[in-house]
C-alpha atoms as a PDB file:
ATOM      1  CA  UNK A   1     -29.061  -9.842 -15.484  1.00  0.00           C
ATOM      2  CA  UNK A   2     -29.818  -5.976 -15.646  1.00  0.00           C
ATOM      3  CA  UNK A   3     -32.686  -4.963 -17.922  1.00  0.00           C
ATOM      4  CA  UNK A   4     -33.047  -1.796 -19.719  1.00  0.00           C
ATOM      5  CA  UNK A   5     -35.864   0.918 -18.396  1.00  0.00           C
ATOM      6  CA  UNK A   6     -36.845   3.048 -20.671  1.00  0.00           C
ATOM      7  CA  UNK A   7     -38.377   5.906 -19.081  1.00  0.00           C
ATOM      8  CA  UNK A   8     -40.891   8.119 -21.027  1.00  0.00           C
ATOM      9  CA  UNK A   9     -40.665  10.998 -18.905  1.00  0.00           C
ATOM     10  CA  UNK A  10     -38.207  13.841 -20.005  1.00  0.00           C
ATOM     11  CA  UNK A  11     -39.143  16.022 -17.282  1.00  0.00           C
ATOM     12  CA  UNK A  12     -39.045  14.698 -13.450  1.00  0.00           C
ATOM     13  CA  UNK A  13     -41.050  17.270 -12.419  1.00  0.00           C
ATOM     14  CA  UNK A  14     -43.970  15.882 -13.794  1.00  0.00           C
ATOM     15  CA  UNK A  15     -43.519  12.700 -12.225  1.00  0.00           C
ATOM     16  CA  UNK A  16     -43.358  14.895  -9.324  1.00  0.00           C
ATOM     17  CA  UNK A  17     -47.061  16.675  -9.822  1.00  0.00           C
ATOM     18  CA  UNK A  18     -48.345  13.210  -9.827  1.00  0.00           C
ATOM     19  CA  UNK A  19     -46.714  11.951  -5.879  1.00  0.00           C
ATOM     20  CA  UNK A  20     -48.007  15.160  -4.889  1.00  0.00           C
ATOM     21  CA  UNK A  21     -51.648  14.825  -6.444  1.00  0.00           C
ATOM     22  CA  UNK A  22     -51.267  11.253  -4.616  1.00  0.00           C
ATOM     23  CA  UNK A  23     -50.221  12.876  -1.670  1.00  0.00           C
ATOM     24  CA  UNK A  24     -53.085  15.258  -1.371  1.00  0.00           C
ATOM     25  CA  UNK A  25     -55.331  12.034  -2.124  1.00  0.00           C
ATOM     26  CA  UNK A  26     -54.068  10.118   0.967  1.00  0.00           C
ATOM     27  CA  UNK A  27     -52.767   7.752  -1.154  1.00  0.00           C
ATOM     28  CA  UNK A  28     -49.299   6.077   0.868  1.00  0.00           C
ATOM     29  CA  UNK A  29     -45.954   6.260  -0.996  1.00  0.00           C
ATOM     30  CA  UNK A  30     -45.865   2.457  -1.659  1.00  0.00           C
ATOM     31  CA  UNK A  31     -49.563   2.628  -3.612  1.00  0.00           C
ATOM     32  CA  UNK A  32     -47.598   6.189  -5.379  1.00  0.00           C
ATOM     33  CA  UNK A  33     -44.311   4.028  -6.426  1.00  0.00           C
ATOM     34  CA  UNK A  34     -46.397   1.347  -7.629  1.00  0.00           C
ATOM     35  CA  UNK A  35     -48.373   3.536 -10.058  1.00  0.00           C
ATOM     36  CA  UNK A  36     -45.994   5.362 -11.215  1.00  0.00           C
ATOM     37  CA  UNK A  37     -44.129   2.340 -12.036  1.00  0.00           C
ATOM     38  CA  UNK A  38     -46.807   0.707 -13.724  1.00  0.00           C
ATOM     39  CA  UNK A  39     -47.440   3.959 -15.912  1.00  0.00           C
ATOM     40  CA  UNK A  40     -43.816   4.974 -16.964  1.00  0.00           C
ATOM     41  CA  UNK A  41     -41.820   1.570 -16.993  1.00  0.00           C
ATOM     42  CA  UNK A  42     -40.709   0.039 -13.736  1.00  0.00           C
ATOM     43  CA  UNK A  43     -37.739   1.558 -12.060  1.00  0.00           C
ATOM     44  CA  UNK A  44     -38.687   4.948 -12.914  1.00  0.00           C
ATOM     45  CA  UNK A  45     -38.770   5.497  -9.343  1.00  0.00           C
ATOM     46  CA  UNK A  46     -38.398   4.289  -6.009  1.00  0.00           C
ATOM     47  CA  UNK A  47     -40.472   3.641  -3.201  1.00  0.00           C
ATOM     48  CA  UNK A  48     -37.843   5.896  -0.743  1.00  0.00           C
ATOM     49  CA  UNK A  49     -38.159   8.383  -3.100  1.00  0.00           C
ATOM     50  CA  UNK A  50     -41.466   8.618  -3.043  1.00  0.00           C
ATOM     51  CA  UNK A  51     -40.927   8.327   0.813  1.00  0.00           C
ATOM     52  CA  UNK A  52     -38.795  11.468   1.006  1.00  0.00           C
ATOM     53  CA  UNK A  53     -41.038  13.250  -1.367  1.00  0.00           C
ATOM     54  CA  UNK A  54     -44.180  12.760   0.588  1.00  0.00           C
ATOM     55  CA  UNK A  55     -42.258  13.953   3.740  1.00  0.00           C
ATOM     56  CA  UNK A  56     -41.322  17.373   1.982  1.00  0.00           C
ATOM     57  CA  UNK A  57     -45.058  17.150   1.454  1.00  0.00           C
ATOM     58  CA  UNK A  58     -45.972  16.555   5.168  1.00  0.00           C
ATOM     59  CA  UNK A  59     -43.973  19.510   6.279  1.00  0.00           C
ATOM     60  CA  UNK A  60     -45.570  21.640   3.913  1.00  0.00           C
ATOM     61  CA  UNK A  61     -42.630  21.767   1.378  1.00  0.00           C
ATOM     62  CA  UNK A  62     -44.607  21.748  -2.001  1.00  0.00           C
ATOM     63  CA  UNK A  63     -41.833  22.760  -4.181  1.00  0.00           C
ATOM     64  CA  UNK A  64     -41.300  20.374  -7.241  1.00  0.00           C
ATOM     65  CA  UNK A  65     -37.983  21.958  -8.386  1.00  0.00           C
ATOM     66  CA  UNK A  66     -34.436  19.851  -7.672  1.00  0.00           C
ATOM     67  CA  UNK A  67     -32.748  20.090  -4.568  1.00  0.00           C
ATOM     68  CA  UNK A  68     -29.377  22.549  -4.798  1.00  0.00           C
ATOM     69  CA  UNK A  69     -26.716  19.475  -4.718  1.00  0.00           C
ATOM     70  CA  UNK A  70     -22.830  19.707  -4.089  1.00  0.00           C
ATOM     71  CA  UNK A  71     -20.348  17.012  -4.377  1.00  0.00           C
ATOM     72  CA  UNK A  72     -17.244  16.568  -2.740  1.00  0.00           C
ATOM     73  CA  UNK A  73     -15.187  17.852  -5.701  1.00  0.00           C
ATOM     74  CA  UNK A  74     -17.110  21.204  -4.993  1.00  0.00           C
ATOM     75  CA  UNK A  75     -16.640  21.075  -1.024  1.00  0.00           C
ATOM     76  CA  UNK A  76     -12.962  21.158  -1.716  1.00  0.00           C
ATOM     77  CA  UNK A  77     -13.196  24.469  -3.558  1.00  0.00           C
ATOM     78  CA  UNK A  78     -15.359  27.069  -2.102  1.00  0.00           C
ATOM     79  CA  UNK A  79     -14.103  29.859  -2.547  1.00  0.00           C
ATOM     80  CA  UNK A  80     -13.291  29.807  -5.626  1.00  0.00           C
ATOM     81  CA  UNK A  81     -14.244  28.258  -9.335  1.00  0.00           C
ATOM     82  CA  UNK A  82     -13.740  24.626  -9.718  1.00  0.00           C
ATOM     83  CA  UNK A  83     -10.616  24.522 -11.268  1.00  0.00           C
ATOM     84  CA  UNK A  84     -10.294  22.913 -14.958  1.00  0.00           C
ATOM     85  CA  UNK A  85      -8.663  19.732 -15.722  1.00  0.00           C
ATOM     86  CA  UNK A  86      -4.771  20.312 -16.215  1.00  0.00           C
ATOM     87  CA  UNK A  87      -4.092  18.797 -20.043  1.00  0.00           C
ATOM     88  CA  UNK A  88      -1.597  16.468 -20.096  1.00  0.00           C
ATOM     89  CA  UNK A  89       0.619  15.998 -23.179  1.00  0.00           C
ATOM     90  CA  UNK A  90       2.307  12.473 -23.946  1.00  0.00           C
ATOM     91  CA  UNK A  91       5.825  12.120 -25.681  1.00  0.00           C
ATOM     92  CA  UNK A  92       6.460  10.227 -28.447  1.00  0.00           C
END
């Protein structure tokens, strides 16, 4: 049913050189996704991805680093630290 990807790519930003170099060849993000598919294993990324990338690329956005994120769990908190899970004992 599901199959295992093995991806040989420790670092996403290298994957992320290559859209760009794609990008900058006119290549469209299906013909990126495809190639980069073929090279690292299939599922290693996909073709929205690619999409948003080459949009960042579009609008002049040539950073490869990873977008800040925040979760929910963080939206909940912020002004202060995220609190630590409360430890829970169990009687015997």
């Amino acid at each position: 049913m599901f199959s295992t990807v093995i991806m040989r790519v420790d670092n996403h930003v290298h994957v992320r050189h290559i859209m760009l170099y794609h990008f900058e060849k006119g290549w469209k993000a299906t013909e990126s996704a495809r190639d980069i598919n073929e090279l690292f294993g299939e599922g290693t990324i996909g073709e929205r991805m690619v999409q948003k990338w080459f949009k960042h690329f579009k609008d002049g956005d040539t950073s490869l680093k990873d977008e800040e994120r925040s979760s929910d769990f963080d939206d909940r908190y912020p002004s202060q630290e995220t609190p630590q899970k409360e430890q829970h004992r169990l009687s015997p």
